[in-house]
C-alpha atoms as a PDB file:
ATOM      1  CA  UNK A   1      17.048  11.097 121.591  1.00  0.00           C
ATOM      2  CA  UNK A   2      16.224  14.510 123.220  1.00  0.00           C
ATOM      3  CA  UNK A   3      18.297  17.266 121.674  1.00  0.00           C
ATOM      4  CA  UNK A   4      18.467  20.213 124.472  1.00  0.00           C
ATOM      5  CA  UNK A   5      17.875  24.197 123.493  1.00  0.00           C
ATOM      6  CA  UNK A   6      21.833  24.467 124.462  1.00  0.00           C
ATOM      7  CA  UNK A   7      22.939  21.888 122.040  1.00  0.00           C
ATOM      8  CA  UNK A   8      20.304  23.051 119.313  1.00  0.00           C
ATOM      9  CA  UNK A   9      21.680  27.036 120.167  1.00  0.00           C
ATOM     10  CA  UNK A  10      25.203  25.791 120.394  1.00  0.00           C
ATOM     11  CA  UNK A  11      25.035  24.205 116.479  1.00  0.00           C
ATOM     12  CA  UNK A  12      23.157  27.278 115.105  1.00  0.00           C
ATOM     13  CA  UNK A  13      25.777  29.375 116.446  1.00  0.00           C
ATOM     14  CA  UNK A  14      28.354  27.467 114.805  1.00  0.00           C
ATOM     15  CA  UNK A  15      26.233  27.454 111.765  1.00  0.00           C
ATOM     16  CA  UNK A  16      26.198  31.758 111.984  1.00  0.00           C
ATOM     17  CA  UNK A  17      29.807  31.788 112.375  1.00  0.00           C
ATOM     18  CA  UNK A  18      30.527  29.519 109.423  1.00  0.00           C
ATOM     19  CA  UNK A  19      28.689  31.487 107.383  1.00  0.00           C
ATOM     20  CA  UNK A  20      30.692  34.302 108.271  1.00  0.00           C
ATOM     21  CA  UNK A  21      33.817  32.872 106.683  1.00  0.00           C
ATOM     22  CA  UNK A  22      36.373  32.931 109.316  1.00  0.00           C
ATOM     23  CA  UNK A  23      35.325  37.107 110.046  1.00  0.00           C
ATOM     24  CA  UNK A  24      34.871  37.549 113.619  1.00  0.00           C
ATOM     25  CA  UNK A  25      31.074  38.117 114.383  1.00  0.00           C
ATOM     26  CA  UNK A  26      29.936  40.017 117.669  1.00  0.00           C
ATOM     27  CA  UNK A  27      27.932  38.036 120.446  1.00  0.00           C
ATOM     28  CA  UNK A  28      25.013  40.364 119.642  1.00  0.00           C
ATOM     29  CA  UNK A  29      24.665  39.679 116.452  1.00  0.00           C
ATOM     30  CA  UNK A  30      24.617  35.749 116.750  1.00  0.00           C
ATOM     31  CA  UNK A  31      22.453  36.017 119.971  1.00  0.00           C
ATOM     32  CA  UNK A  32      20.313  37.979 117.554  1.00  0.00           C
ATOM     33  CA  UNK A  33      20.543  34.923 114.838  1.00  0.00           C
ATOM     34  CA  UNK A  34      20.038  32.421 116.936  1.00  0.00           C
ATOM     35  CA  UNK A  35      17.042  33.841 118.691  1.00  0.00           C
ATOM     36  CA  UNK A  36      18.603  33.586 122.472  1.00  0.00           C
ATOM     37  CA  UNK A  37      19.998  36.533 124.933  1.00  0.00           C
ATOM     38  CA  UNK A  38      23.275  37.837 124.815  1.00  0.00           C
ATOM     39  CA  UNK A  39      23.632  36.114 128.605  1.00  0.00           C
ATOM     40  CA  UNK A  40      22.275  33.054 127.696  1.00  0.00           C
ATOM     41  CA  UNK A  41      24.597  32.863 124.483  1.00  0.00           C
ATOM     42  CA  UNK A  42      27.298  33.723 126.422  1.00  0.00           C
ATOM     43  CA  UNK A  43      26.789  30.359 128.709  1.00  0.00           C
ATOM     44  CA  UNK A  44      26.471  28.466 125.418  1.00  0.00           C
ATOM     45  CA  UNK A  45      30.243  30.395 123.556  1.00  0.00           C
ATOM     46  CA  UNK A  46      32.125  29.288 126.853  1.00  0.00           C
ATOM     47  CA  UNK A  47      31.376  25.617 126.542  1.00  0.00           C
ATOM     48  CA  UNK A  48      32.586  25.991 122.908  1.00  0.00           C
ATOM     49  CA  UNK A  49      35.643  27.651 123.727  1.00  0.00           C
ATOM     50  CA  UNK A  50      36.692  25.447 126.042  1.00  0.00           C
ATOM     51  CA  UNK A  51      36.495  22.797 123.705  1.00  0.00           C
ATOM     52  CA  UNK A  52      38.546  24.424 121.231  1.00  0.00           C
ATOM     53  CA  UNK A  53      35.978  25.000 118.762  1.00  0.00           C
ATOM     54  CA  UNK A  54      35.529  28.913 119.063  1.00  0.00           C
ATOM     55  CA  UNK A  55      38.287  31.735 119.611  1.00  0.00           C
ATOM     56  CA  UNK A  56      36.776  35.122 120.715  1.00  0.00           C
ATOM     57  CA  UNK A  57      38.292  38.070 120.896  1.00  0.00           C
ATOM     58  CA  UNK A  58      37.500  41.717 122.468  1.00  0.00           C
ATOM     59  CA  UNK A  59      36.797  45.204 121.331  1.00  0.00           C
ATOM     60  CA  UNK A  60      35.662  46.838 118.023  1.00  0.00           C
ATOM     61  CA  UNK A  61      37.424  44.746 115.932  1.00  0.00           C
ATOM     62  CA  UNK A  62      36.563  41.101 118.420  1.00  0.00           C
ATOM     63  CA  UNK A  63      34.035  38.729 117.919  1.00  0.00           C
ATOM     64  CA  UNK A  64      33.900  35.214 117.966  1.00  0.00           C
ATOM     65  CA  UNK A  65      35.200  32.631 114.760  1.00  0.00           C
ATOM     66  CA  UNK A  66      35.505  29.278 114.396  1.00  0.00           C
ATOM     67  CA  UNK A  67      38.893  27.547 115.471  1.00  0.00           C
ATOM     68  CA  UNK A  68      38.695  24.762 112.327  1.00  0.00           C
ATOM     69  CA  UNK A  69      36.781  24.240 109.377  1.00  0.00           C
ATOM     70  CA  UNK A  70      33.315  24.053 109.166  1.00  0.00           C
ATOM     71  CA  UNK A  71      34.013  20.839 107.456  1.00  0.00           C
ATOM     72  CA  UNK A  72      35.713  19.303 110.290  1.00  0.00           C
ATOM     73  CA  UNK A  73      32.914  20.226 113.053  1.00  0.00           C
ATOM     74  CA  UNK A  74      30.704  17.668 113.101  1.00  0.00           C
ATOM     75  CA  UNK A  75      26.853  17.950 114.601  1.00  0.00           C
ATOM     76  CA  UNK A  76      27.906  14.978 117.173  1.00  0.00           C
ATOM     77  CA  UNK A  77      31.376  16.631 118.472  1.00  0.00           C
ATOM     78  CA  UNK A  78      28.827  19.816 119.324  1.00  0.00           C
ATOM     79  CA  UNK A  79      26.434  17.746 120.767  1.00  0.00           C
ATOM     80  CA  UNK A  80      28.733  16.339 123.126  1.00  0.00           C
ATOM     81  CA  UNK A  81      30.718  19.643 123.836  1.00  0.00           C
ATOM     82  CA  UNK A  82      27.252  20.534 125.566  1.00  0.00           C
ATOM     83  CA  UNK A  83      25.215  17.473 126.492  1.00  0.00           C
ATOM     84  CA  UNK A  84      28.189  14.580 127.075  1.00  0.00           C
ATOM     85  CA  UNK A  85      27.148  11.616 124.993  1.00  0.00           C
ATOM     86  CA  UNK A  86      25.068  11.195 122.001  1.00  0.00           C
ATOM     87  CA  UNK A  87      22.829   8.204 124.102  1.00  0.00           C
ATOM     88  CA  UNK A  88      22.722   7.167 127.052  1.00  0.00           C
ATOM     89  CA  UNK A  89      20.151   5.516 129.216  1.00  0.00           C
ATOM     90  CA  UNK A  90      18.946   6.956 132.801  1.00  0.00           C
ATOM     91  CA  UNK A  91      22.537   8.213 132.222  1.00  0.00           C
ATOM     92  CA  UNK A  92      24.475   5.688 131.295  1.00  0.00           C
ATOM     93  CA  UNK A  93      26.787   4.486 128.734  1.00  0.00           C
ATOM     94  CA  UNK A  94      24.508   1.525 126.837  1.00  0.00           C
ATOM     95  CA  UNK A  95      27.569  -0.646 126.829  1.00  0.00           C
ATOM     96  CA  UNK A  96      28.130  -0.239 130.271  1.00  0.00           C
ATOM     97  CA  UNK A  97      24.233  -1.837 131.168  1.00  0.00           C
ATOM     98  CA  UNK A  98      23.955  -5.547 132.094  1.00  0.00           C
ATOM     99  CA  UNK A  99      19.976  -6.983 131.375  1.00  0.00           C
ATOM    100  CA  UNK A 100      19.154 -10.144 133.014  1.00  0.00           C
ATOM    101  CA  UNK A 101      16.354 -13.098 131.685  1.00  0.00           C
ATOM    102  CA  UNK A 102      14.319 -12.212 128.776  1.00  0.00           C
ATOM    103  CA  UNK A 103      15.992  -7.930 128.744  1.00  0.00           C
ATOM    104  CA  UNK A 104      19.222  -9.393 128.411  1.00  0.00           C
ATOM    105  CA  UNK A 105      18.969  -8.314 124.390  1.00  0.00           C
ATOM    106  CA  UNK A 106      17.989  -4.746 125.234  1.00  0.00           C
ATOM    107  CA  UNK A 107      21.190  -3.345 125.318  1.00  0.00           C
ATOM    108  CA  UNK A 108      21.653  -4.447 121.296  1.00  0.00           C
ATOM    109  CA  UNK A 109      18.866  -2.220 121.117  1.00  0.00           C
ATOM    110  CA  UNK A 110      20.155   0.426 122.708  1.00  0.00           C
ATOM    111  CA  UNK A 111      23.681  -0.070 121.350  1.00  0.00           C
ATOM    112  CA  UNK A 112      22.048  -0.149 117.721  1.00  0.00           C
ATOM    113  CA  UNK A 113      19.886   3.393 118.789  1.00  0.00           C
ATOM    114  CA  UNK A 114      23.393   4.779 119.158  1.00  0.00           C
ATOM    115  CA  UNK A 115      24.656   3.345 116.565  1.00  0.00           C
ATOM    116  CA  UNK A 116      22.163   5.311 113.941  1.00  0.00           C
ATOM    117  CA  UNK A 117      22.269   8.440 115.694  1.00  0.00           C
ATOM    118  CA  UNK A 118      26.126   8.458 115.823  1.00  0.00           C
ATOM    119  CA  UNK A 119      25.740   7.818 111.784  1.00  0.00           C
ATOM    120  CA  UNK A 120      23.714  10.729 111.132  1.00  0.00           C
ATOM    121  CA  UNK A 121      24.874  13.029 113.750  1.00  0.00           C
ATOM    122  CA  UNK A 122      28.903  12.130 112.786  1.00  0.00           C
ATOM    123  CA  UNK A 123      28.313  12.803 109.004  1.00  0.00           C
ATOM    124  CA  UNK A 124      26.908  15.911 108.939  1.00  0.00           C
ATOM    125  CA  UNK A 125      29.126  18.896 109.732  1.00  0.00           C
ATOM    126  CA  UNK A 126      28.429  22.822 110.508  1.00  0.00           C
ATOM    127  CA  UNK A 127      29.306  23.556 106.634  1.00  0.00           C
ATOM    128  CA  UNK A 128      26.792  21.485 105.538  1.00  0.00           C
ATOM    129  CA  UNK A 129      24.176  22.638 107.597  1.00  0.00           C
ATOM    130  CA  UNK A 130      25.805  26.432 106.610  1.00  0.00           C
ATOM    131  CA  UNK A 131      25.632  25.459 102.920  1.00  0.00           C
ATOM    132  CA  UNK A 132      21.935  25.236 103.457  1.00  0.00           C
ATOM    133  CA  UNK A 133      22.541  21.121 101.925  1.00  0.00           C
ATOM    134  CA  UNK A 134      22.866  17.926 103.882  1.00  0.00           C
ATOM    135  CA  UNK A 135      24.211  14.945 102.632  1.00  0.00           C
ATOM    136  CA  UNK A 136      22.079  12.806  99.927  1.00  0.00           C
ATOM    137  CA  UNK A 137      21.919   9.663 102.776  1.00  0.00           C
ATOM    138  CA  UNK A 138      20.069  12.545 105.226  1.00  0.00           C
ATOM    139  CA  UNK A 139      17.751  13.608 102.521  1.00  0.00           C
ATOM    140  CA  UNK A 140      17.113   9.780 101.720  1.00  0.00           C
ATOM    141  CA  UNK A 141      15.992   9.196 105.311  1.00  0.00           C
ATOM    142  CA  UNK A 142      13.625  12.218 105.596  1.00  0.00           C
ATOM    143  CA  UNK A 143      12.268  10.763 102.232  1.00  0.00           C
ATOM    144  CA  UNK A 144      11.229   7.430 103.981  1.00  0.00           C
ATOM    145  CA  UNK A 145       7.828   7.227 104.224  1.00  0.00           C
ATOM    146  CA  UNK A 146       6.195   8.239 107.933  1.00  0.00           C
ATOM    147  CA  UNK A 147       9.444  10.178 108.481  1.00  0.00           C
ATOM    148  CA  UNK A 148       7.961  13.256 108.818  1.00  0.00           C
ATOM    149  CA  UNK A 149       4.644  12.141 111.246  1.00  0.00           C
ATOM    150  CA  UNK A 150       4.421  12.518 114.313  1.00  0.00           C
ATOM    151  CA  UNK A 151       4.116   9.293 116.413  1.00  0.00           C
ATOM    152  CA  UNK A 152       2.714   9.316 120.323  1.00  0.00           C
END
């Protein structure tokens, strides 16, 4: 799985205005947080707003603020605000993939990739991440040994 700089921008955003407890903060200050231009911010707030997950409004008092709870904004409905879906392969859906001869069990695999990301990426939510504390089951699987080397 590839996670883009919008989606990774687009979460750490959330994360900043989570933190802020429901007080509108100014694009400025979370381009500032989340180390990105104000423009390039910007392109990453409309996405979210469309989907309903940020409000912003305008002038000295404006800002931008989470439409639900932290709680209820999971890492995967981000992910696929801004990317479309959590795996695909060369673009499509892995259910939608037909293997012939000895390939034909591929698209388990692929199926069962999804399947693990969607249970990691599903359970943890923006307050988490903004509570600085992920679930035990995430802390478990960056526990497991190798988890942290890097593989070619």
């Amino acid at each position: 799985m590839h996670i883009t700089a919008k989606a990774d921008t687009a979460v750490r955003a959330l994360v900043e205005m989570a933190a802020h407890d429901g007080a509108p903060v100014k694009s400025d200050a979370l381009a500032a947080a989340v180390g990105e231009t104000p423009k390039t911010l910007e392109v990453v707030l409309a996405d979210l707003r469309r989907a309903d997950l940020v409000s912003a409004r305008r002038g000295p008092d404006g800002g931008y603020w989470l439409t639900r709870d932290a709680s209820r904004i999971s890492i995967a409905d981000v992910i696929r605000v801004i990317d479309g879906p959590l795996a695909s392969v060369r673009g499509r859906r892995p259910e939608d993939l037909t293997y012939d001869a000895h390939a034909a069990v591929l698209q388990d695999v692929w199926i069962a990739v999804r399947t693990n990301i969607r249970a990691v990426l599903e359970r943890v939510t923006i307050a988490d991440v903004a509570a600085g504390a992920v679930p035990p089951f995430v802390r478990e699987l960056t526990d497991v040994p190798g988890a942290w080397q890097r593989r070619r």
